[in-house]
Protein backbone atom coordinates (compact mmCIF):
# COMPACT_ATOMS: atom_id res chain seq x y z
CA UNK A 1 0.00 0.00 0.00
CA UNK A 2 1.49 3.40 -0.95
CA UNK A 3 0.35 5.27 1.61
CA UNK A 4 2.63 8.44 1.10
CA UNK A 5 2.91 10.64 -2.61
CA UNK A 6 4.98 12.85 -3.28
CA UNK A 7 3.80 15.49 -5.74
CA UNK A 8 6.16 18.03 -7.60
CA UNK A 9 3.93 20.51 -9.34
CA UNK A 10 5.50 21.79 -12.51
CA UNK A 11 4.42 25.12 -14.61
CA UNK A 12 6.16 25.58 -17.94
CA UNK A 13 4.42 28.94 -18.35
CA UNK A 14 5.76 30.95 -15.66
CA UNK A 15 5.08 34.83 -16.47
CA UNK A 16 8.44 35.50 -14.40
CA UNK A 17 10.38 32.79 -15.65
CA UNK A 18 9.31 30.91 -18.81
CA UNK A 19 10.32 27.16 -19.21
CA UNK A 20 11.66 27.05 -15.52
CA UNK A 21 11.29 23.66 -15.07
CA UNK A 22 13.34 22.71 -17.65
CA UNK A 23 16.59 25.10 -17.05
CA UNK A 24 19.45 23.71 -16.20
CA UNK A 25 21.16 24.22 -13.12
CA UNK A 26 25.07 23.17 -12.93
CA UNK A 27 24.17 21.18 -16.10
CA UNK A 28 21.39 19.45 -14.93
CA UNK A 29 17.52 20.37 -15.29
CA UNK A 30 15.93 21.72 -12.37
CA UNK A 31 12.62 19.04 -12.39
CA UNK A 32 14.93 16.79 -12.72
CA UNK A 33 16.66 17.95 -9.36
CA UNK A 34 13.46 18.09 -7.77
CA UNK A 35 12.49 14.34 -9.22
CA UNK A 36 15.99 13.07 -7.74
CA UNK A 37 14.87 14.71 -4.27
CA UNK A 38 11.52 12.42 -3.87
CA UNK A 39 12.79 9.56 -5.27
CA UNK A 40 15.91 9.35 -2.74
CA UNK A 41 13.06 9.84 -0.06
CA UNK A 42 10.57 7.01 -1.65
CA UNK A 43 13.46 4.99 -1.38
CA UNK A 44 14.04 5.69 2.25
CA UNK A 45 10.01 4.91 2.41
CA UNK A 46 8.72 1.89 1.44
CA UNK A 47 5.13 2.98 1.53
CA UNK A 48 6.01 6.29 -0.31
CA UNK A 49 5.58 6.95 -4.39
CA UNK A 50 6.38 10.44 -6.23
CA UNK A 51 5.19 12.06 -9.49
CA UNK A 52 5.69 15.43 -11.67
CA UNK A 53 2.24 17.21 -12.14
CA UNK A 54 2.20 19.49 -15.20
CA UNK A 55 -0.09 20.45 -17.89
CA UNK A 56 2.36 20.89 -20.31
CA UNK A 57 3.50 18.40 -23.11
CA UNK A 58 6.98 19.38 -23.11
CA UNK A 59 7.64 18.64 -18.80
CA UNK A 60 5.50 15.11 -19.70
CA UNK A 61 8.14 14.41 -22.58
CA UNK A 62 11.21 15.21 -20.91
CA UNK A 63 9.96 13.24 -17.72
CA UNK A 64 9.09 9.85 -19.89
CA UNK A 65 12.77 10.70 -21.40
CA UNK A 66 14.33 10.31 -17.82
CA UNK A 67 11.97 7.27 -16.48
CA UNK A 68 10.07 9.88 -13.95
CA UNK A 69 6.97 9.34 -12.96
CA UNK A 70 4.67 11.78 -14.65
CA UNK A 71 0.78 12.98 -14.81
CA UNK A 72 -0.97 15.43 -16.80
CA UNK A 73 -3.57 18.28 -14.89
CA UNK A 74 -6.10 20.36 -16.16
CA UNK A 75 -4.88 23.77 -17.54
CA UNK A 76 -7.44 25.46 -15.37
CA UNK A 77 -4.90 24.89 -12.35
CA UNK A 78 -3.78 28.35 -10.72
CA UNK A 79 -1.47 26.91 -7.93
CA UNK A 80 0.74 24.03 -6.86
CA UNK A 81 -1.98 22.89 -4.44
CA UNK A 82 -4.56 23.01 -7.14
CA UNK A 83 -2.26 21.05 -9.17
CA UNK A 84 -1.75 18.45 -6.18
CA UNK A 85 -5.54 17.72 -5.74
CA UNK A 86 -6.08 17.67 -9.64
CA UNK A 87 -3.91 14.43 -9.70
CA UNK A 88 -5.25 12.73 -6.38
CA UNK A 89 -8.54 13.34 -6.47
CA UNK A 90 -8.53 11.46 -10.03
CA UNK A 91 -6.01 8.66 -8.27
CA UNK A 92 -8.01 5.16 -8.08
CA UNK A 93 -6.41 4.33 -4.65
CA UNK A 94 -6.15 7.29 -2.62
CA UNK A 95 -3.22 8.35 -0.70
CA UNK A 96 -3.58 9.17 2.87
CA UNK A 97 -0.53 11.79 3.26
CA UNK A 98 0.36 14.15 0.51
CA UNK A 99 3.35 16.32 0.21
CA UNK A 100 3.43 19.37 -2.43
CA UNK A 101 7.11 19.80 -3.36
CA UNK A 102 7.24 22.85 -5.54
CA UNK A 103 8.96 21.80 -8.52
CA UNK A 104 11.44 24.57 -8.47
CA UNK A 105 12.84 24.21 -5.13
CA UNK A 106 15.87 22.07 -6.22
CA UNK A 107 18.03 22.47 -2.45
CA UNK A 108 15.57 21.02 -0.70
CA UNK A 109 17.25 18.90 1.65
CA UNK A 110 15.81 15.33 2.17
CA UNK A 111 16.11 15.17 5.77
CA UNK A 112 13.40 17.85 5.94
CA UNK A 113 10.82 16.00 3.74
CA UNK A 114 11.40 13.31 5.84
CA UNK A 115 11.14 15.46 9.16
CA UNK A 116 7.52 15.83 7.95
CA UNK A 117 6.95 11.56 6.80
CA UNK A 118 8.26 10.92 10.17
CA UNK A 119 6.23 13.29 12.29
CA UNK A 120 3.22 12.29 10.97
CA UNK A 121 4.14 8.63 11.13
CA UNK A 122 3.43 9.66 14.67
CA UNK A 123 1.42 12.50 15.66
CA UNK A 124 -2.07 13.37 14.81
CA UNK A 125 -2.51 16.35 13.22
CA UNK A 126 -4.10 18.22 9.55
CA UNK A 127 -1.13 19.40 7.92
CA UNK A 128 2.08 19.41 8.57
CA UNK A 129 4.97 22.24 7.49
CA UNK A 130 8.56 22.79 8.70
CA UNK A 131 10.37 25.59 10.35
CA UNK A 132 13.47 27.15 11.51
CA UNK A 133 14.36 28.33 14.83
CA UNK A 134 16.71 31.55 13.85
CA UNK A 135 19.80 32.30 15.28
CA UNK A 136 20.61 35.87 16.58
CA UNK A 137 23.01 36.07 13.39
CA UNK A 138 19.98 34.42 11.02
CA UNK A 139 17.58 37.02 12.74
CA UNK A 140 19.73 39.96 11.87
CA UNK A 141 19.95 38.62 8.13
CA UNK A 142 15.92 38.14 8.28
CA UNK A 143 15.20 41.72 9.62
CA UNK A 144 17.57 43.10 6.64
CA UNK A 145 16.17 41.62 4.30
CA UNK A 146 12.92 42.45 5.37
CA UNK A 147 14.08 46.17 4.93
CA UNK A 148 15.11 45.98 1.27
CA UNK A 149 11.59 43.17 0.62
CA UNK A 150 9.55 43.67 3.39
CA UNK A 151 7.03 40.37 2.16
CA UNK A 152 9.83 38.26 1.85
CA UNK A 153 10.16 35.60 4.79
CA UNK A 154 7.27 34.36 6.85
CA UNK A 155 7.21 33.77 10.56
CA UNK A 156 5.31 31.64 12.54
CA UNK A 157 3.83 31.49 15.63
CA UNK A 158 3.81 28.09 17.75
CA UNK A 159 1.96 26.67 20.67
CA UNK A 160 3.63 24.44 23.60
CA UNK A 161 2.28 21.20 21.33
CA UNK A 162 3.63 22.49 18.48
CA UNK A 163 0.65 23.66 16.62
CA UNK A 164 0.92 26.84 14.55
CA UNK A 165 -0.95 29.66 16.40
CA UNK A 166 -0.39 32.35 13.29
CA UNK A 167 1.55 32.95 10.48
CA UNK A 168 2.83 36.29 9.04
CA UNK A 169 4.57 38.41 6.43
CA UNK A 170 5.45 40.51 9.60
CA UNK A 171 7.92 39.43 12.18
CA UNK A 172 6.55 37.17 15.52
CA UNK A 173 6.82 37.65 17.89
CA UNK A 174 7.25 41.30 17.91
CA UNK A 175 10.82 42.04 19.90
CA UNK A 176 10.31 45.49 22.36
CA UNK A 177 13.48 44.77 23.99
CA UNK A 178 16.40 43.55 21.54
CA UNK A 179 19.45 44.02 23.82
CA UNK A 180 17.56 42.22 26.67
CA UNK A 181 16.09 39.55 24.54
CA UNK A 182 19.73 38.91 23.29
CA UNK A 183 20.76 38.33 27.01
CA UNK A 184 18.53 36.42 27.91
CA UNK A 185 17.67 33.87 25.15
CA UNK A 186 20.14 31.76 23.50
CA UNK A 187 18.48 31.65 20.02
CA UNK A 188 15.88 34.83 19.27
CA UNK A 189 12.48 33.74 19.92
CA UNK A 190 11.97 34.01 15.28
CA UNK A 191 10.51 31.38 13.64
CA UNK A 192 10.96 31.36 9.99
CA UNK A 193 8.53 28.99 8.55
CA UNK A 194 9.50 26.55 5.54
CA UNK A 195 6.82 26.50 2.46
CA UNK A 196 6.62 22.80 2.04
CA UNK A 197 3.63 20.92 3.01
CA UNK A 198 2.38 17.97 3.90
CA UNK A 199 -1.62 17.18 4.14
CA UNK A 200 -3.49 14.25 5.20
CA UNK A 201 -6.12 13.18 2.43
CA UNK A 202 -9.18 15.11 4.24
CA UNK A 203 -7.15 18.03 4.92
CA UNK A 204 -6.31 18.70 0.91
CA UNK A 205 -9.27 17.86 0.13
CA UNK A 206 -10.99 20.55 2.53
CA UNK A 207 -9.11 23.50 1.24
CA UNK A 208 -11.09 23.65 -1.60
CA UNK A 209 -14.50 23.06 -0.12
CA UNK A 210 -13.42 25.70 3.32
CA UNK A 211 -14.38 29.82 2.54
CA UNK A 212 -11.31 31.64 1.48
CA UNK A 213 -9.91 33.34 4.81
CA UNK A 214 -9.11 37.13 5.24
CA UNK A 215 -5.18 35.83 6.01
CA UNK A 216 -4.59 34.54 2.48
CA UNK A 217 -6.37 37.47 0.71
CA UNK A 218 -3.50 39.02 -1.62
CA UNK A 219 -3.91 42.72 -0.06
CA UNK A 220 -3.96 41.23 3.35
CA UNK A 221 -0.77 38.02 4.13
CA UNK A 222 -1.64 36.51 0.93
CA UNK A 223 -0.33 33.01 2.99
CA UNK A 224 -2.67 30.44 1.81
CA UNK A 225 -2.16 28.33 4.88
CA UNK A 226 -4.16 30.87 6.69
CA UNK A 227 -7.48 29.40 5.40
CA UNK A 228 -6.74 26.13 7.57
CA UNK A 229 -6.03 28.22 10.63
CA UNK A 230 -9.03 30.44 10.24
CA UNK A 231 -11.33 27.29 9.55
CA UNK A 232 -10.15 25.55 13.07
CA UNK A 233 -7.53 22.57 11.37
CA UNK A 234 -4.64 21.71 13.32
CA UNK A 235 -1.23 22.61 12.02
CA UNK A 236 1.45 20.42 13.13
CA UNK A 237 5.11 22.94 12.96
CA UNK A 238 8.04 20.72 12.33
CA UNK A 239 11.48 22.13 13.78
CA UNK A 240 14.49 21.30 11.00
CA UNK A 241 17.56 22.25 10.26
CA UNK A 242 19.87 22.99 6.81
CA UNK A 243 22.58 21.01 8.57
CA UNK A 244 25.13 23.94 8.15
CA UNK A 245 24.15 24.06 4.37
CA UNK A 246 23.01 27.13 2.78
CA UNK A 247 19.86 26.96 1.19
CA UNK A 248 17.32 29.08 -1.18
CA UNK A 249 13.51 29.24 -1.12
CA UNK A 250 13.31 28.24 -4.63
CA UNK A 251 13.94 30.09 -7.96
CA UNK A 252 11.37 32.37 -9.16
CA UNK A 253 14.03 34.04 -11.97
CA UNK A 254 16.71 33.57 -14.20
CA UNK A 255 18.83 35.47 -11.56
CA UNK A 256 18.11 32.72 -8.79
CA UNK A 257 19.78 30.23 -11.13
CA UNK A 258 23.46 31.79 -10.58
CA UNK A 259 22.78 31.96 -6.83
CA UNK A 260 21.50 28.27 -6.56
CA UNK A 261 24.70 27.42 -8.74
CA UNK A 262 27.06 29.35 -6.17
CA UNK A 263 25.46 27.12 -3.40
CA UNK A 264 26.73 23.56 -5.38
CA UNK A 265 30.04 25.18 -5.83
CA UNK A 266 30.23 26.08 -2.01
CA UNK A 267 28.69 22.85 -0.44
CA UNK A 268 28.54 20.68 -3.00
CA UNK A 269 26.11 18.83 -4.08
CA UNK A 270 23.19 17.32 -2.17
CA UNK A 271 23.66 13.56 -1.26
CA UNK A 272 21.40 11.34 -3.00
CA UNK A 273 22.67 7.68 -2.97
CA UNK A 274 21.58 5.10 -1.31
C-alpha cells in the first residue's frame, strides 16, 4: 500500500520565468533535481511513491525521457496545491498523506521531507509544514532583508504542542526589547517557517471546499495556509535544520539560477545515494 505521494507541481508557463522547469542548473535540469529529491526519499520509504504534475507536453516528454513518474492536470490549475488535488482526487487508490514539493525548489534537503513523513508517522494532526528556529546572526539577516523586501520571509507562531498559532509576512513575535532579549535567550524567539507541506487526504481535500480566509487574501498576508487556521484545522510545525548548508527558497528568476549554482560550488552537491 502506498500510503505516502509525493507530488512536484510543474508550470512551464511561468510569467516570471518561462520554461523554468526545464533550465538547467550546474548542467542538470531543475525538475529533474526536484524528481531526484523524492525519489531518494521514496526509497528511504517503502510505503512512499512520487510524481511530476504538469499540464504541459513538453515537462510530460522530458519526464518519460528520464523514467520519472509523470501525470498530466487540467490547464485550469492556478497553484501548486490546485495542481496536487487535480492528480489525487482522479487517483483510483487514494493516498492518505500528501506532500506538495514545488517543482522549483531544487536544495531542498531530504532530511526535511522526511522530518515531515516521520512526524506524521506519529502524531495526529491536519497538515504538517517545517520551520526554523533563527539564530541571533539568522535574525539579523531576516530583519535586513525584510528592509530591502519587506514580504519576503514568513514567521510563525507556535503553541507548547507544536501547533501553529499564526503565520505572518510581519515578524513574531514582535521584539520590544532587543538588547535584553539577546541576554537572555540563547536563540531569538523568530521562527521562519519553511513552504513545504504535507496534508493528510481530508485536509487537501478541505481547502477547496473551506471559505477563502481574510489571512490569504493578496492585499492582506496573501499566505494560503491561513485558510486552515481560520477554519479551526490543526497545524502540526516541524522544527528542522539545513545542517550547516546554505539553502534558497526556490527560484522564481533567471537570476536565482546563478545563486543556486554558487550554493553547489560552495557545499557541494546534495547527497542522494543510497
Amino acid at each position: 500500500m502506498q500510503d505516502i505521494l509525493i507530488v512536484i507541481p510543474a508550470r512551464y508557463c511561468s510569467s516570471r520565468f518561462p520554461g523554468k522547469p526545464l533550465v538547467k542548473i550546474a548542467g542538470i535540469e531543475m525538475i529533474k533535481r526536484v524528481a531526484d529529491i523524492a525519489r531518494y526519499v521514496c526509497d528511504s520509504n517503502h510505503d512512499c511513491r512520487y510524481l511530476v504534475a504538469t499540464d504541459d507536453q513538453r515537462i510530460v516528454d522530458f519526464c518519460q525521457q528520464h523514467q520519472i513518474p509523470v501525470k498530466t492536470t487540467s490547464t485550469s490549475c492556478q497553484s501548486g496545491t490546485e495542481r496536487c488535488w487535480d492528480i489525487v482526487a482522479n487517483l483510483e487508490q487514494k493516498p492518505k498523506f500528501i506532500i506538495n514539493l514545488q517543482g522549483d525548489n531544487p536544495l531542498c534537503p531530504p532530511h526535511v521531507i522526511q522530518a515531515l513523513i516521520d512526524t506524521w508517522r506519529h502524531e495526529q494532526a491536519d497538515i504538517f509544514t517545517p520551520y526554523i528556529q533563527l539564530s541571533w546572526d539568522e535574525f539579523n539577516q531576516f530583519i535586513e532583508n525584510k528592509q530591502m523586501t519587506p514580504f519576503s520571509g514568513t514567521s510563525v507562531l507556535v503553541n507548547k504542542m507544536g501547533f501553529a498559532l499564526a503565520f505572518s509576512k510581519n515578524v513574531l513575535p514582535a521584539i520590544r526589547d532587543l538588547a535584553q532579549a539577546k541576554k537572555q535567550m540563547a536563540k531569538s524567539p523568530v521562527k521562519r517557517h519553511i513552504g513545504l507541506y504535507g496534508y493528510t487526504f481530508d485536509a487537501l481535500q478541505d481547502y477547496f471546499i473551506l471559505p477563502e480566509s481574510l489571512g490569504e487574501k493578496s492585499y492582506i498576508e496573501g499566505l494560503e495556509q491561513m485558510r486552515f487556521l481560520e477554519n479551526g484545522l490543526k497545524v502540526k510545525m516541524v522544527e528542522v535544520d539545513y545542517r550547516g548548508r546554505k539553502t534558497t527558497s526556490g527560484v522564481d528568476s533567471p537570476e536565482d539560477i546563478s545563486r543556486v549554482e554558487q550554493i553547489i560550488a560552495e557545499f557541494g552537491e546534495l547527497i542522494l545515494n543510497q
